[in-house]
Protein backbone atom coordinates (compact mmCIF):
# COMPACT_ATOMS: atom_id res chain seq x y z
CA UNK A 1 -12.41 -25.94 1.61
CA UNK A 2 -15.86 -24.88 3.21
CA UNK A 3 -18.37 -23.57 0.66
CA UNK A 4 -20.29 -21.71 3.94
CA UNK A 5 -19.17 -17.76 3.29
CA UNK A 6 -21.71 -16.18 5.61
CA UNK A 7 -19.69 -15.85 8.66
CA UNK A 8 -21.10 -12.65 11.04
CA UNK A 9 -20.20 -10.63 13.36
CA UNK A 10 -22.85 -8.98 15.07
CA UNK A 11 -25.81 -9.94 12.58
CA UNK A 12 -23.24 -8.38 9.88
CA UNK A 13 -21.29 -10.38 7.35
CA UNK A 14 -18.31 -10.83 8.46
CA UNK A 15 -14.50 -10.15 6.40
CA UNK A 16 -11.04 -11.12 7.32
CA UNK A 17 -7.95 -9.08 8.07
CA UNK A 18 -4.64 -9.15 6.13
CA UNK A 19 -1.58 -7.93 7.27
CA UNK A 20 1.64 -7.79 5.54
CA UNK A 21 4.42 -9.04 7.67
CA UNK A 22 7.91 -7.14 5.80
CA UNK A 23 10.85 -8.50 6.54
CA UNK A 24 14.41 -7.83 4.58
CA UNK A 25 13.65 -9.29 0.85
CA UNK A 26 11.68 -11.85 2.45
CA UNK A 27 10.57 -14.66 5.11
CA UNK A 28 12.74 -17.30 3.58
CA UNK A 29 16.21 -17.57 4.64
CA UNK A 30 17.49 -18.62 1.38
CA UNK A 31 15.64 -15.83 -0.08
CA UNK A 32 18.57 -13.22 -0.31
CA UNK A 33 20.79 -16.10 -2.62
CA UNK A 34 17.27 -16.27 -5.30
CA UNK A 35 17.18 -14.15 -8.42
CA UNK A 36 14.16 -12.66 -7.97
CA UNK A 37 15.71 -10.90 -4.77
CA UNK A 38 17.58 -7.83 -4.25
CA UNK A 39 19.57 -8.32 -1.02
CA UNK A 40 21.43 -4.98 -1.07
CA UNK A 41 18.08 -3.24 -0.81
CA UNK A 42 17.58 -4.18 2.86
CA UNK A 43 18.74 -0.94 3.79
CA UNK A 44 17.58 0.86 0.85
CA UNK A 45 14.70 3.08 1.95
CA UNK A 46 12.96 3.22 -1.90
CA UNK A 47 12.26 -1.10 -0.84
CA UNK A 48 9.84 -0.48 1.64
CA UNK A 49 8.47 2.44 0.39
CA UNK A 50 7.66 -0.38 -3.03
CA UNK A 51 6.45 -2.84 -0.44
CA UNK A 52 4.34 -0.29 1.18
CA UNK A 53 2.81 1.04 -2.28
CA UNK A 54 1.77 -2.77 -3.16
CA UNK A 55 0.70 -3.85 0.33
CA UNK A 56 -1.43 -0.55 -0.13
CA UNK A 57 -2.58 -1.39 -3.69
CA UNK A 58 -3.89 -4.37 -2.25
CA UNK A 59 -6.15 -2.36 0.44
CA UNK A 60 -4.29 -4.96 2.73
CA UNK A 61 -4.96 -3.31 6.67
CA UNK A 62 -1.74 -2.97 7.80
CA UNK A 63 2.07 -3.96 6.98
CA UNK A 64 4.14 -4.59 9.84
CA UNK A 65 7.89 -5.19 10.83
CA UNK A 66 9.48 -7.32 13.69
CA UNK A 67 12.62 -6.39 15.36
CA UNK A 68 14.93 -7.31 18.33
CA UNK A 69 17.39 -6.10 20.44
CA UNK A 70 20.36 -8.16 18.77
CA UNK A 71 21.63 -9.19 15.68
CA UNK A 72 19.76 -12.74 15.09
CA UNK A 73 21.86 -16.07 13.45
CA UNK A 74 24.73 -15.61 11.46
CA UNK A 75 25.22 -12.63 9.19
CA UNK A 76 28.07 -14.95 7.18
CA UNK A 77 25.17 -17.05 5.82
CA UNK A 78 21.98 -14.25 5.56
CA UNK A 79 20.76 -10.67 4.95
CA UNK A 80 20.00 -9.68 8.41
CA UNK A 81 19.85 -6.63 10.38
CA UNK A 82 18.16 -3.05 8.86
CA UNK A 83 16.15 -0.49 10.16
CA UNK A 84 14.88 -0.08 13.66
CA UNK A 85 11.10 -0.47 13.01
CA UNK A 86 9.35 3.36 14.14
CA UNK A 87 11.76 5.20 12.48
CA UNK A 88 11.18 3.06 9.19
CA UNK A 89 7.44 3.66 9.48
CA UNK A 90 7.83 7.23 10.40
CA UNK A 91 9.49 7.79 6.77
CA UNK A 92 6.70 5.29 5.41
CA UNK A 93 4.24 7.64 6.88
CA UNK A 94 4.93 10.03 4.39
CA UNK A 95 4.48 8.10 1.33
CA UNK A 96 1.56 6.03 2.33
CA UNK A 97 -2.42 7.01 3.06
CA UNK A 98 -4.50 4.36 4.40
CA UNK A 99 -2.53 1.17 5.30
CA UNK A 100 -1.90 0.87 9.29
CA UNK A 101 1.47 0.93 10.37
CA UNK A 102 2.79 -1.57 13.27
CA UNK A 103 6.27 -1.94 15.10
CA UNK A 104 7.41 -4.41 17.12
CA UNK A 105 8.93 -2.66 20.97
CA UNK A 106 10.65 -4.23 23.42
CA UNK A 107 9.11 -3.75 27.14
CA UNK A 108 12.11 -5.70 28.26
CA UNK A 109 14.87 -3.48 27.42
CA UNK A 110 12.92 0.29 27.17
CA UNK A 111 11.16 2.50 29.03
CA UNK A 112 7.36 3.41 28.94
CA UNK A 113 7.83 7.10 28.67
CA UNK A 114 9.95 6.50 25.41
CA UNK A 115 7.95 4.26 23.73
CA UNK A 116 4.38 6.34 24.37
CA UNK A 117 6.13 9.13 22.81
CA UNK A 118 7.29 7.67 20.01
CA UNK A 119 3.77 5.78 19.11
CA UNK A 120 2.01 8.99 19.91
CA UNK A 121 4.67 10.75 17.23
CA UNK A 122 4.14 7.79 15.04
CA UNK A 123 -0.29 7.96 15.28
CA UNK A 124 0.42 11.87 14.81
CA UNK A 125 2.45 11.38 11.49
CA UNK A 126 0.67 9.19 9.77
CA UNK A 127 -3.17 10.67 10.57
CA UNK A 128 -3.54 7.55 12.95
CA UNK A 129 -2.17 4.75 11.46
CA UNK A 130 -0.13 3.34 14.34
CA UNK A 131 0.25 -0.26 15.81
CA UNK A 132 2.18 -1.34 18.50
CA UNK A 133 3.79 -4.93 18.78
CA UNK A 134 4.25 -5.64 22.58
CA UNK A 135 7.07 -8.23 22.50
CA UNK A 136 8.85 -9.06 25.78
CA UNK A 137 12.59 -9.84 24.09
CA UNK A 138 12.58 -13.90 24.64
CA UNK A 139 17.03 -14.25 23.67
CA UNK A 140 19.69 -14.30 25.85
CA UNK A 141 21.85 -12.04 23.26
CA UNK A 142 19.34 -9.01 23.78
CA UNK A 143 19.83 -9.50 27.53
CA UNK A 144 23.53 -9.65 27.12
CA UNK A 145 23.53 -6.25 25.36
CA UNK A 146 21.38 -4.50 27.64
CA UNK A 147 24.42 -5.37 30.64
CA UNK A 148 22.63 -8.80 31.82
CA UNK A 149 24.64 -12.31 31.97
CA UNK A 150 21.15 -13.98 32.21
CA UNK A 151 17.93 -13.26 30.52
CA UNK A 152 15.12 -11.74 32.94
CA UNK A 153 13.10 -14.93 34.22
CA UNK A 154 10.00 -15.61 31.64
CA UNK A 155 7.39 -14.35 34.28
CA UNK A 156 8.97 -11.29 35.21
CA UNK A 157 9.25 -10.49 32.11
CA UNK A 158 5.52 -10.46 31.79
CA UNK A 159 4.83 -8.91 35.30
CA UNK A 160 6.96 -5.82 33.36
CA UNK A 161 5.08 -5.93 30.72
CA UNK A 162 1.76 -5.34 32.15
CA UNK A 163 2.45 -2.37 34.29
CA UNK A 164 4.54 -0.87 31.03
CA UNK A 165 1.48 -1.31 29.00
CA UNK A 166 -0.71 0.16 31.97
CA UNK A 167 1.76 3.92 32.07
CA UNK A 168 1.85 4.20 28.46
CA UNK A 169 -2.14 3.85 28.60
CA UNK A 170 -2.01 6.41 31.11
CA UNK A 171 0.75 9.12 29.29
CA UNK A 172 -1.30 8.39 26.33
CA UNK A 173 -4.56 9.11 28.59
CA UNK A 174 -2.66 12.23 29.83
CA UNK A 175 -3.75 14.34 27.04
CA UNK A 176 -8.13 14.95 27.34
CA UNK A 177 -9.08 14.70 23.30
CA UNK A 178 -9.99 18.31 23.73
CA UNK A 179 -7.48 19.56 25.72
CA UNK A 180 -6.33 21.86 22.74
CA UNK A 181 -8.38 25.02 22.82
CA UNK A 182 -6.23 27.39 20.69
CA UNK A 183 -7.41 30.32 22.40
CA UNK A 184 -5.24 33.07 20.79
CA UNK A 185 -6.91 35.86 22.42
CA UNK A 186 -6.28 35.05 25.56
CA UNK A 187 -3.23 33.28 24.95
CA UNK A 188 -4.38 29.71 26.24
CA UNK A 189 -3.05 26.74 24.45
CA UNK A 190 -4.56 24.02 26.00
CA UNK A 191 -6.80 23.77 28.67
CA UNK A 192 -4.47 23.27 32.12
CA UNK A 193 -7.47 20.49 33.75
CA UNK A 194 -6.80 18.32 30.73
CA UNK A 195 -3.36 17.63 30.69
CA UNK A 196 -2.73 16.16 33.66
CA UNK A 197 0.23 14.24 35.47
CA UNK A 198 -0.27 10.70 35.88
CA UNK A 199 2.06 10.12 39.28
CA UNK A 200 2.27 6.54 38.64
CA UNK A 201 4.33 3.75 41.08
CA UNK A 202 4.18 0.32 40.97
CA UNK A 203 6.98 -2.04 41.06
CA UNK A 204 8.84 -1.58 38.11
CA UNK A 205 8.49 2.17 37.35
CA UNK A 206 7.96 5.38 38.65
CA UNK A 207 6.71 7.99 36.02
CA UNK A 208 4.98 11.69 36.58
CA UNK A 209 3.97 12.58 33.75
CA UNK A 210 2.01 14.25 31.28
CA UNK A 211 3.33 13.10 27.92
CA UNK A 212 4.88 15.86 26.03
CA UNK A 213 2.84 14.96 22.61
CA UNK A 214 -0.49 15.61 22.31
CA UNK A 215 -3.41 13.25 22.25
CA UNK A 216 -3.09 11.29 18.84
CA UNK A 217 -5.33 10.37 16.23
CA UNK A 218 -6.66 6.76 17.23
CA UNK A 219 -6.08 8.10 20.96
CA UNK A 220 -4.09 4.98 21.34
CA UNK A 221 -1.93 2.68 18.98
CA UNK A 222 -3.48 -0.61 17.92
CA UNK A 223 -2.63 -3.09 20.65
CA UNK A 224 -0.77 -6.00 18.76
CA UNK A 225 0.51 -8.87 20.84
CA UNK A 226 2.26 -11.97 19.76
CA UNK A 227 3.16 -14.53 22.62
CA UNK A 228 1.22 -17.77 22.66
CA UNK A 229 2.42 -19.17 25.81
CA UNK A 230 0.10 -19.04 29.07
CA UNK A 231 1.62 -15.98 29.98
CA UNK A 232 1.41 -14.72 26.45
CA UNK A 233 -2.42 -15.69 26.16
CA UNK A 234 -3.18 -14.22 29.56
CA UNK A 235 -1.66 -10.93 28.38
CA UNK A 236 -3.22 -10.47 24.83
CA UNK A 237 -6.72 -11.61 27.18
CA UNK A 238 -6.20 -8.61 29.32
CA UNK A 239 -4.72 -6.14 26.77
CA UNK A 240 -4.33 -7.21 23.21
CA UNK A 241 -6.58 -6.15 20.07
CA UNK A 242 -5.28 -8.24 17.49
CA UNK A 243 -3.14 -11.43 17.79
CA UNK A 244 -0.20 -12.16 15.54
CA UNK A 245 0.33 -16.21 16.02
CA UNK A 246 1.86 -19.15 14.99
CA UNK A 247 -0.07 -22.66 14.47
CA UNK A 248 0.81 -25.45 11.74
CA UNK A 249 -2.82 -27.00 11.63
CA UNK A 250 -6.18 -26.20 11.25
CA UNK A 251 -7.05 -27.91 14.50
CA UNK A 252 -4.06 -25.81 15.82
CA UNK A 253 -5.71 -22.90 14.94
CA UNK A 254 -8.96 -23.42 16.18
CA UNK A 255 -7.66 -24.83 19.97
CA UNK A 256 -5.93 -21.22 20.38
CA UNK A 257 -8.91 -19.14 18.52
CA UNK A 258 -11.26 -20.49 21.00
CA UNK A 259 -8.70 -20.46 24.04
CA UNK A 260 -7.72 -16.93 24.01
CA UNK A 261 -11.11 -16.05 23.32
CA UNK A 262 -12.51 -18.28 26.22
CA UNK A 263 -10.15 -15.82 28.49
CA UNK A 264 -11.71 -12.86 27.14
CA UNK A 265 -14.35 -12.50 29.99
CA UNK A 266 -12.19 -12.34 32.95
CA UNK A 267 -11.24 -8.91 31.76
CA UNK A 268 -14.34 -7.77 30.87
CA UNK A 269 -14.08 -7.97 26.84
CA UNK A 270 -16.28 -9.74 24.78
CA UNK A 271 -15.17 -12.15 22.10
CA UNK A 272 -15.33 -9.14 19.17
CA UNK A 273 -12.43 -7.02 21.11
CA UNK A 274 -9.20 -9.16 19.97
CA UNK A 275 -8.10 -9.92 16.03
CA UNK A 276 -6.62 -13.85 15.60
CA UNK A 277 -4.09 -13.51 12.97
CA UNK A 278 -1.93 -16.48 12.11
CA UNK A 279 0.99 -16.30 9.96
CA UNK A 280 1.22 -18.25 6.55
CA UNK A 281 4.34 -17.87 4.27
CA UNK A 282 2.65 -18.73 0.87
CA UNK A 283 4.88 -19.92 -2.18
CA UNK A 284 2.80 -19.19 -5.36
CA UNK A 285 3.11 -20.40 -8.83
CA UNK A 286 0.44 -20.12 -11.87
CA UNK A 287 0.59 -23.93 -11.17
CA UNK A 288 1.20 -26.43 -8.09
CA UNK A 289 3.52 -27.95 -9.81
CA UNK A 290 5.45 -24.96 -10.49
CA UNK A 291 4.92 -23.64 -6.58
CA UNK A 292 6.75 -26.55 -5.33
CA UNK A 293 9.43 -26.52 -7.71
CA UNK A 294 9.78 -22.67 -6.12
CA UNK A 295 9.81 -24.32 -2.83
CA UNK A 296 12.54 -26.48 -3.70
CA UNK A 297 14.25 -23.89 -5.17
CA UNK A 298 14.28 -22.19 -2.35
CA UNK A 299 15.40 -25.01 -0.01
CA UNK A 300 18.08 -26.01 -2.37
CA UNK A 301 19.85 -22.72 -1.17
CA UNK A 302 19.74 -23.07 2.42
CA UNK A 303 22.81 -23.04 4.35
CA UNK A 304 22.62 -25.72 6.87
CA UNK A 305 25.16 -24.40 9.25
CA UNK A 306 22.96 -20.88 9.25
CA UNK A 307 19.33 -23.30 9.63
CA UNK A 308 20.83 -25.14 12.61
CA UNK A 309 22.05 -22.04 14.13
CA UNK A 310 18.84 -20.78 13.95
CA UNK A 311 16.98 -24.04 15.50
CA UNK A 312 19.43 -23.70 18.54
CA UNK A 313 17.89 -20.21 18.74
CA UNK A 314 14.26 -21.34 18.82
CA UNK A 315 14.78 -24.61 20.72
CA UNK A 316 17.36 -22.78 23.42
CA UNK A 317 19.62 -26.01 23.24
CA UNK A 318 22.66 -26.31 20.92
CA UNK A 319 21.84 -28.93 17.97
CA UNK A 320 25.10 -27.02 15.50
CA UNK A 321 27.47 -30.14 16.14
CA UNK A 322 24.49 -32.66 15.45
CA UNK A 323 24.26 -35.03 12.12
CA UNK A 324 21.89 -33.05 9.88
CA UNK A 325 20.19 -36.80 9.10
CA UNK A 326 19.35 -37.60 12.98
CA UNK A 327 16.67 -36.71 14.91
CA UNK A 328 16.32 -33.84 17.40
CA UNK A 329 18.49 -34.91 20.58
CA UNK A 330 15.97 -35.13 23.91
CA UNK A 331 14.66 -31.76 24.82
CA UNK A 332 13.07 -29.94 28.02
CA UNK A 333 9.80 -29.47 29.08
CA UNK A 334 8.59 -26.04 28.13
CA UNK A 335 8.29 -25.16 31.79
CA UNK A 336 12.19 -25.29 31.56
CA UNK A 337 12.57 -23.06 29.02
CA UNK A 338 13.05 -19.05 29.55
CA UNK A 339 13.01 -18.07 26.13
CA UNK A 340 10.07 -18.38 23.70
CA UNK A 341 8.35 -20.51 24.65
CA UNK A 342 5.45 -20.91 22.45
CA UNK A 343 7.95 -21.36 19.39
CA UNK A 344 10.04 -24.12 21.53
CA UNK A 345 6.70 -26.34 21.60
CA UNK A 346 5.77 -25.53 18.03
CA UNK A 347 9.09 -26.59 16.66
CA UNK A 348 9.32 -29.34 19.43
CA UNK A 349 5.81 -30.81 18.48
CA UNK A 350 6.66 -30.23 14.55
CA UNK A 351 9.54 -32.63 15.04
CA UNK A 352 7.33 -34.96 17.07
CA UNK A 353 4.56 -35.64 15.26
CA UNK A 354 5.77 -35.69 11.44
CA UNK A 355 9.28 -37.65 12.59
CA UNK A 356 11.45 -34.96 10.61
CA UNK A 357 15.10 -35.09 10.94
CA UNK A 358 17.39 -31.73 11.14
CA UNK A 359 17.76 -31.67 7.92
CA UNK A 360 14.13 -32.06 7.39
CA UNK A 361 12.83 -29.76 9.94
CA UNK A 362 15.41 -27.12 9.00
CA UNK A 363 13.78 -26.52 5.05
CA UNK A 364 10.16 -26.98 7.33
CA UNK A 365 11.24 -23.64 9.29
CA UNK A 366 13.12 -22.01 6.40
CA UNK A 367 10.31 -20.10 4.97
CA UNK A 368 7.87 -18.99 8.48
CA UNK A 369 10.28 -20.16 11.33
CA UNK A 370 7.44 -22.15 12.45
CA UNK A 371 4.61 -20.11 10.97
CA UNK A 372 2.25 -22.59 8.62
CA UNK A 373 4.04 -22.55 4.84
CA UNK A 374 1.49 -23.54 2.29
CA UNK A 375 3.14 -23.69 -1.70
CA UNK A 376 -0.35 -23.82 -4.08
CA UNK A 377 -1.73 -22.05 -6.83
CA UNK A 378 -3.53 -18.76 -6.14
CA UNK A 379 -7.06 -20.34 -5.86
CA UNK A 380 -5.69 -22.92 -3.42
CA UNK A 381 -3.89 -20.37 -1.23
CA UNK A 382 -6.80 -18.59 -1.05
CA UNK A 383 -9.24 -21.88 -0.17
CA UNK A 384 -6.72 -22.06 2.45
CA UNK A 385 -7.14 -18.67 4.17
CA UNK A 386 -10.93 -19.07 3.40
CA UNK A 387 -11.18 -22.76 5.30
CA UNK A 388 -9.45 -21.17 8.60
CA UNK A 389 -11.70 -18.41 8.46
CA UNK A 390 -15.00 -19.84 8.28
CA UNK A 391 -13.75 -22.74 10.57
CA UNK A 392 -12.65 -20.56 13.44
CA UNK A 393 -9.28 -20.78 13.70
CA UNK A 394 -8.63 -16.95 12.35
CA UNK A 395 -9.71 -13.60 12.23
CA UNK A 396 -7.57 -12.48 9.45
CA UNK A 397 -4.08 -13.66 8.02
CA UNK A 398 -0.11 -12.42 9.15
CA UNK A 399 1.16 -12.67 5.02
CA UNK A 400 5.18 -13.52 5.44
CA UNK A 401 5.97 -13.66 1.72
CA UNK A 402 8.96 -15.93 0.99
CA UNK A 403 10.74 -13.32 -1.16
CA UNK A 404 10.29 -9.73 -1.70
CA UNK A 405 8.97 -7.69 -3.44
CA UNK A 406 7.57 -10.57 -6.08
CA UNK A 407 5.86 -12.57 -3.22
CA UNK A 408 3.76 -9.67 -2.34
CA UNK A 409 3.07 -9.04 -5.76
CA UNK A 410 1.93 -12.05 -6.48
CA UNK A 411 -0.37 -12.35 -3.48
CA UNK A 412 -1.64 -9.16 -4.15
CA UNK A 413 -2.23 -9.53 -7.58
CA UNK A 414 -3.60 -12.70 -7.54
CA UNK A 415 -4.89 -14.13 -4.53
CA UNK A 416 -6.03 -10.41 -3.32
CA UNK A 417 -8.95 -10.27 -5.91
CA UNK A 418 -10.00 -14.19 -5.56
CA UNK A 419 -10.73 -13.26 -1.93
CA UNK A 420 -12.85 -10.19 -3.27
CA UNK A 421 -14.78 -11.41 -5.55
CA UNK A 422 -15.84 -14.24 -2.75
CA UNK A 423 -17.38 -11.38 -0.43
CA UNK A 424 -14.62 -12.41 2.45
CA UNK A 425 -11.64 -8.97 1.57
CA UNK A 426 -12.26 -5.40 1.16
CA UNK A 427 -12.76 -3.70 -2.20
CA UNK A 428 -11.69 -0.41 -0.98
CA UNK A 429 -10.67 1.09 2.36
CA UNK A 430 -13.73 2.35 3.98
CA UNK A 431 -12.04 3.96 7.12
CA UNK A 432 -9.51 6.57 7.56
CA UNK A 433 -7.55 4.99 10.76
CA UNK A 434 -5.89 1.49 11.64
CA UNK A 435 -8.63 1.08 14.25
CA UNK A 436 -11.26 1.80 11.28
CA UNK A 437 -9.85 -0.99 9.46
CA UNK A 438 -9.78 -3.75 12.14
CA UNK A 439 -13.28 -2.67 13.24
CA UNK A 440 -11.95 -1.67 16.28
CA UNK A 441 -13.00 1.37 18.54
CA UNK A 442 -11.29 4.75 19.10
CA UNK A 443 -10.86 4.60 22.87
CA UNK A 444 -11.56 7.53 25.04
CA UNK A 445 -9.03 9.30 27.45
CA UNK A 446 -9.64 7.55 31.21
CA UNK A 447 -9.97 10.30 34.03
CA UNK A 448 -7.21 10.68 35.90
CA UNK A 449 -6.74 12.39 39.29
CA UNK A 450 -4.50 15.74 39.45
CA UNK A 451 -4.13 18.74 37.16
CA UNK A 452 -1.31 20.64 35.94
């Protein structure tokens, strides 16, 4: 651990992001089978709305839930599926007050018009609180529900993506910040010259325009991506404001802190405009000892038939019929592969360089799915999240608590105020919006052309 706390920003000191990453009654896919879980609660609205109050208790920045477009692994072996992330948050929104609120949305398999509208609604609700997670759906299944025999080529995906991002800037955009005037007297709403059409066409979509919500809150939604292949990286350069991402060392860490921030420039942003967040599943205990015995625990209950489904999945080759004690048959080049890619070489490299057989690298992925998994005592999960801070390899820190709602709690409760009373974690929200607590700009409405 580094002992140098006086990391700046600007001259100022400097203090790290958390973000709660929710998912079901936890990262872990054993977690549903442990006591301390709850499984039938993944649908049970009164869950989040506890996960919510102690993420909140914590004066964490933001919670935030994945999602795709199909229903992932095997349902025989795990607690999967839920609640389609907006309208979840949308409910949360009423029972929360500061913490930021982020969804993961296709730009694969929706439309730009949708999606603006509902993370305007979303901003609106929850007195600008809203995050978007760009994602660009990297399965085959999500392709093969939206009519498609063969996932959209990696690239194209991407090339979507941009110009999606680019109209919901501009329905977002479509609304001046004062185009509300209220004028009862004379019967004027809003001012006709600010709320304007946007007439875009490009290659993938033709959209007129204005949005039919008004300007929100934060103006826009946090900009969350969370690819880390070249496309990925080129993407979050050009658009992202914080980073969710995946790296198993502290070398790791550092190559893709100071890579994505290297492509910062060719945009025109300076380093300070994008949030590095990398994911960490931590398993607590008042003891190391007893942390890895939770661990254990934990991998005891996996269901190797539901792990190696899941590896297929991530590695886009079939290992199910493979001997658990083998290695990991020969593989492609990532260039090869059309569906995450990032995660492919992460798992592929895993494998690689610590010689782990299936069996081994399936209880490696059980609890992040190739996110870092640290088991430690409080103290040392904190020296953990301290080191990658002050070393550059993070901005702030994706929690994926193995089970839920104790893991929370416990980070919360006890590795929340460790990180306080070392100057590097809030005290208290100082800021009303999401934006506020990233130290992030509200962004102003961009002229646009004609009036309606």
């Amino acid at each position: 651990m580094t002992t140098d706390r006086t990391v700046t920003r600007g001259g100022a000191r400097r203090t790290f992001h958390l973000n709660a990453f929710l998912m079901g009654v936890g990262h872990h896919d054993a977690a549903w089978r442990h006591p301390r879980t709850r499984p039938e609660r993944i649908t049970d609205l009164a869950h989040f709305q506890e996960l919510a109050r102690i993420a909140e208790r914590g004066r964490l920045d933001s919670l935030f839930l994945a999602d795709g477009l199909t229903l992932p692994g095997n349902a025989r072996h795990n607690a999967l599926g839920g609640f389609e992330p907006v309208t979840l948050l949308s409910a949360l929104a009423a029972t929360t007050e500061h913490i930021g609120l982020i969804a993961t949305v296709s730009t694969t398999f929706n439309e730009p018009y949708h999606v603006a509208r509902e993370f305007a609604s979303l901003d609106h609700l929850s007195r600008g609180r809203a995050g978007w997670n760009i994602v660009t759906s990297g399965n085959i299944d999500e392709a093969r529900n939206f009519g498609l025999d063969e996932h959209v080529a990696h690239h194209r995906r991407y090339a979507r993506a941009h110009e999606f991002l680019e109209v919901a800037v501009k329905l977002w955009d479509s609304w001046q910040d004062d185009a509300v005037v209220l004028d009862r007297e004379r019967g004027v709403y809003a001012d006709g010259g600010k709320v304007r059409a946007i007439e875009h066409q490009g290659e993938h979509f033709r959209v007129a325009g204005p949005l039919n919500v008004q300007r929100s809150p934060q103006g826009r939604p946090l900009l969350v991506q969370a690819g880390s292949s070249e496309d990925g990286r080129e993407f979050a350069a050009r658009h992202a404001e914080a980073v969710f991402t995946a790296q198993q060392t502290l070398a790791d860490g550092q190559a893709f802190h100071a890579d994505l921030t290297s492509r910062l420039a060719a945009y025109g942003r300076a380093p300070g405009d994008v949030r590095v967040l990398p994911g960490i599943c931590p398993v607590l205990g008042g003891t190391e000892r007893e942390a890895r015995a939770l661990e254990e625990e934990l991998t005891a209950l996996q269901v190797p038939e539901y792990g190696l489904r899941q590896l297929s999945g991530m590695l886009g080759v079939d290992v199910s019929g493979l001997p658990l004690d083998g290695p990991l048959p020969e593989l492609p080049d990532e260039k090869d592969i059309n569906g995450n890619k990032s995660r492919f070489t992460l798992v592929r490299e895993l494998a690689r360089r610590d010689g782990l057989t299936l069996r081994q690298l399936i209880a490696r992925l059980g609890g992040g799915r190739g996110h870092r998994v640290f088991a430690g005592t409080p103290e040392q999960v904190a020296d953990e999240l301290e080191e990658w801070f002050t070393r550059g390899a993070a901005d702030g820190f994706n929690i994926m608590p193995p089970h839920l709602p104790g893991g929370l709690e416990d980070f919360v409760d006890h590795v929340v105020p460790i990180l306080q009373r070392r100057g590097l974690f809030r005290t208290e929200y100082t800021g009303r919006t999401l934006r506020d607590h990233y130290g992030l700009p509200r962004p102003s409405a961009a002229p646009l052309a004609a009036g309606v």
